[in-house]
C-alpha atoms as a PDB file:
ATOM      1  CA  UNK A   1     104.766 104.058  79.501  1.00  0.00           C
ATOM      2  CA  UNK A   2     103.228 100.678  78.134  1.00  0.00           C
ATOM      3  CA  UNK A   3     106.592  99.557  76.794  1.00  0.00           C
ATOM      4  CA  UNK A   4     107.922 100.450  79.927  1.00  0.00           C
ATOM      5  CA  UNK A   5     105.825  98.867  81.746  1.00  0.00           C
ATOM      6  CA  UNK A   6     105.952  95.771  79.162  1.00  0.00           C
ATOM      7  CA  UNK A   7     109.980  95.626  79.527  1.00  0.00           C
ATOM      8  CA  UNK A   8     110.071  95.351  83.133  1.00  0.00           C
ATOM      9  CA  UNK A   9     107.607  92.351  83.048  1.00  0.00           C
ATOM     10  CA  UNK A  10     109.304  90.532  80.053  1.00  0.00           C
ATOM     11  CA  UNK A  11     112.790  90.678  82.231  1.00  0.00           C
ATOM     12  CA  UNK A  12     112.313  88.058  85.413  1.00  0.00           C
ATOM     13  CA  UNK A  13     115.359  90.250  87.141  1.00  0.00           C
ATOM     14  CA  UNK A  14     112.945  93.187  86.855  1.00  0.00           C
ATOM     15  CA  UNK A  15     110.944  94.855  89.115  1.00  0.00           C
ATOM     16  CA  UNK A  16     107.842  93.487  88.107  1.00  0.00           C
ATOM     17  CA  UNK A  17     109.251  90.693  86.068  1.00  0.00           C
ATOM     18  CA  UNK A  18     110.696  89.158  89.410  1.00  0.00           C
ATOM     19  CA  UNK A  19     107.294  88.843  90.884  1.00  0.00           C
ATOM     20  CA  UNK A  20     105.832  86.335  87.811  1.00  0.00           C
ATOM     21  CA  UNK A  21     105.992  83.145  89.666  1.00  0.00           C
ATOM     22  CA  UNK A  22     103.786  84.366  92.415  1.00  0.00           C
ATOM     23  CA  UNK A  23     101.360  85.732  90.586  1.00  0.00           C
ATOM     24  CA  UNK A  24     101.295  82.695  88.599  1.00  0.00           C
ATOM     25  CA  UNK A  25      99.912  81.153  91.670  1.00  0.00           C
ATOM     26  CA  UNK A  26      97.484  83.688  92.225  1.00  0.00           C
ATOM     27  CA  UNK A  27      99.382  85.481  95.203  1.00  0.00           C
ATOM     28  CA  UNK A  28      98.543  89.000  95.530  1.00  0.00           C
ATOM     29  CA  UNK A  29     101.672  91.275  95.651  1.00  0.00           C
ATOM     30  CA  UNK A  30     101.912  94.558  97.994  1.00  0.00           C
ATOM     31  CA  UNK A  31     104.956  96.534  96.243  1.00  0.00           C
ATOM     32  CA  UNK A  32     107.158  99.315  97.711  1.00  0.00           C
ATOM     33  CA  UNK A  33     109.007 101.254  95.736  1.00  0.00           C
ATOM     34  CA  UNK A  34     111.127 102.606  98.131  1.00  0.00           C
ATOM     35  CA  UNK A  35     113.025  99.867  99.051  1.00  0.00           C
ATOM     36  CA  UNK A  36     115.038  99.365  95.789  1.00  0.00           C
ATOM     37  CA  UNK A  37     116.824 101.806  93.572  1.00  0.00           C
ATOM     38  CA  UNK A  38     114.862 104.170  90.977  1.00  0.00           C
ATOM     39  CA  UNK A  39     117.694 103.428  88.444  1.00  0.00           C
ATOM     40  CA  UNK A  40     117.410  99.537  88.557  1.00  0.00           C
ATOM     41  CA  UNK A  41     114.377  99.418  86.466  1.00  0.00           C
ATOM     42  CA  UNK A  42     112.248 101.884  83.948  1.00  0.00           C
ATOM     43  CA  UNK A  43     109.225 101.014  85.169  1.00  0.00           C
ATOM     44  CA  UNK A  44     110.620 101.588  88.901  1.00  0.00           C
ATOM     45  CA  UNK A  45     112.046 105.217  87.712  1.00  0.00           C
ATOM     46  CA  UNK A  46     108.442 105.898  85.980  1.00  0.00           C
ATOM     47  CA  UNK A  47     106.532 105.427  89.486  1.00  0.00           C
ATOM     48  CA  UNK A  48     109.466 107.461  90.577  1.00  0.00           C
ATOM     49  CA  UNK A  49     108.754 110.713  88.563  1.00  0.00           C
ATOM     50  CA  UNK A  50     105.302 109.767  89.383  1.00  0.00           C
ATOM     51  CA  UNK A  51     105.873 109.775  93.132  1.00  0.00           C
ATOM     52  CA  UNK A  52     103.729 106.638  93.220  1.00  0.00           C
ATOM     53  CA  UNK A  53     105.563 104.909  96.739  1.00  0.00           C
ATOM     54  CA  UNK A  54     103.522 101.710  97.101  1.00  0.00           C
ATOM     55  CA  UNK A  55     100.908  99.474  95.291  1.00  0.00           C
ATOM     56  CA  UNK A  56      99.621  95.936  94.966  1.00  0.00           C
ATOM     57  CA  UNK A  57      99.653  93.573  91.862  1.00  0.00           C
ATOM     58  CA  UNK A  58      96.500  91.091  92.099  1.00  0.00           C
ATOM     59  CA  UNK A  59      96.435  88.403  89.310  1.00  0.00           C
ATOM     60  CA  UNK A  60      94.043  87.503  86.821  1.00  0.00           C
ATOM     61  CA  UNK A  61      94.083  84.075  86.000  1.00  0.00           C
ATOM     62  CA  UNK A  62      92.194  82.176  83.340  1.00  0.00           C
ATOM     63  CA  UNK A  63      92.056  78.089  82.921  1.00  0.00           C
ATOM     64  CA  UNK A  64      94.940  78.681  85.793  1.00  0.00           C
ATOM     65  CA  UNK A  65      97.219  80.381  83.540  1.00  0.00           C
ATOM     66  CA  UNK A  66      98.227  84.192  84.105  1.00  0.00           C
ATOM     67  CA  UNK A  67      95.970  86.077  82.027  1.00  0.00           C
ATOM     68  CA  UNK A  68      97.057  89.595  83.089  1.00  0.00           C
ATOM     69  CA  UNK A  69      96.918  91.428  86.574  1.00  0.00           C
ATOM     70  CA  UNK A  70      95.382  94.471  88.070  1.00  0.00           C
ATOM     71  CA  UNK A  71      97.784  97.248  89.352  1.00  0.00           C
ATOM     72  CA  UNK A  72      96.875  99.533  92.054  1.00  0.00           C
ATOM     73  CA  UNK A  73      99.542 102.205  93.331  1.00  0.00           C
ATOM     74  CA  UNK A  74      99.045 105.175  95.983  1.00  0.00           C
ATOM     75  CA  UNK A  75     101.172 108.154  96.691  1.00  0.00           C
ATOM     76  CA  UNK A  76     101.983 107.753 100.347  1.00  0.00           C
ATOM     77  CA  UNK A  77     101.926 104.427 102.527  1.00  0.00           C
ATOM     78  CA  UNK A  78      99.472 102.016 101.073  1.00  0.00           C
ATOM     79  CA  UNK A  79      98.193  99.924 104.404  1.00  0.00           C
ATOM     80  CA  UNK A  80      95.795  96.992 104.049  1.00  0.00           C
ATOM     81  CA  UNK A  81      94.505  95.012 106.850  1.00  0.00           C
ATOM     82  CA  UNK A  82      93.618  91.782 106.306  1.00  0.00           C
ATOM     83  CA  UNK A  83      90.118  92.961 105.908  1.00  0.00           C
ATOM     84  CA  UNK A  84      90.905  94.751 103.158  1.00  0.00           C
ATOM     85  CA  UNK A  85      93.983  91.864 101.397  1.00  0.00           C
ATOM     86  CA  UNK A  86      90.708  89.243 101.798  1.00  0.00           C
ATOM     87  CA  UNK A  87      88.279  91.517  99.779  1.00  0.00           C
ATOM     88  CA  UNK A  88      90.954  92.146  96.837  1.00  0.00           C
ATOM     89  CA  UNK A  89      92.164  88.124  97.121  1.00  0.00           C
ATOM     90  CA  UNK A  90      88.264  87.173  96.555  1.00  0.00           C
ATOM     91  CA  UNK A  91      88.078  89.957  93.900  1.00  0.00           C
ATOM     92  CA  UNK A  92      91.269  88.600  92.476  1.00  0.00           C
ATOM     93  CA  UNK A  93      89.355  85.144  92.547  1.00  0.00           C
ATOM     94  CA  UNK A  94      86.462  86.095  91.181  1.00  0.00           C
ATOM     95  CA  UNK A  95      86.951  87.841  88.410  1.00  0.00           C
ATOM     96  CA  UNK A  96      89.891  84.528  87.350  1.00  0.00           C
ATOM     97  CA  UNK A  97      86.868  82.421  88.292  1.00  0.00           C
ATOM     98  CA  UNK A  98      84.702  85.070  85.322  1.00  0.00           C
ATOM     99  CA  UNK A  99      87.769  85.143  82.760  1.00  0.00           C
ATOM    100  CA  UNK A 100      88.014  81.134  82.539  1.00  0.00           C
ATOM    101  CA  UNK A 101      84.206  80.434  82.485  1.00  0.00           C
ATOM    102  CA  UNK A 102      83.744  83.189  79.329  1.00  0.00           C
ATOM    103  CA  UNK A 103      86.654  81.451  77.875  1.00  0.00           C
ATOM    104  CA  UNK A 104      84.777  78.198  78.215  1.00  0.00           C
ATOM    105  CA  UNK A 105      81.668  79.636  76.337  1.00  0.00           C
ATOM    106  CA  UNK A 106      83.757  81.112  73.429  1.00  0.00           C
ATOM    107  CA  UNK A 107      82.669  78.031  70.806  1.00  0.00           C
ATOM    108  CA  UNK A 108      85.584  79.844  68.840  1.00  0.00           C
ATOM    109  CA  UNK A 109      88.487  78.249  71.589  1.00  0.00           C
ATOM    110  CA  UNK A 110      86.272  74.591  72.080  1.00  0.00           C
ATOM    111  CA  UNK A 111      87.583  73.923  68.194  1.00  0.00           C
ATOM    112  CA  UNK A 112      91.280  74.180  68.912  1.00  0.00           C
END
């Protein structure tokens, strides 16, 4: 599953690969796997046989680089209101925010 997962990043015409840039900019992503075809990607046909139908991507950034993100995927119609897409931006935020500041302690990266 992680290469899976790892090979649909790595390609920018991938599923997840195609949504790099935005995360990049720390733009949370609601996905919907129903909209595209199960066969166009692994990791699409893995949420597939997992009948996972919708999820969000939030990004973790560190010194404003992506660092990684946080995937979230539900069975049936994921619906946020914008209630709920401000908590996980600020979460999103805050935990970047955490990641570059512990990076900025680590004596080990100030001697590169």
């Amino acid at each position: 599953e992680l290469i899976t997962f790892t090979s649909s990043i790595e390609n920018p015409n991938g599923f997840l690969g195609s949504f790099i840039n935005e995360l990049i900019h720390g733009k949370i992503i609601k996905l919907s796997t129903d909209t595209v075809d199960k066969n166009s990607d692994p990791f699409l046909t893995l949420l597939h046989d997992m009948d996972l139908k919708e999820g969000i991507l939030m990004p973790l950034l560190c010194n404003k680089h992506l660092f990684g993100f946080i995937t979230a995927y539900k069975k049936n119609t994921l619906i946020l209101d914008n209630d709920e897409t401000s908590l996980l931006n600020q979460l999103s935020k805050n935990l970047s925010f955490t990641l570059t500041n512990l990076e900025k302690k680590n004596p080990r990266n100030n001697e590169q």
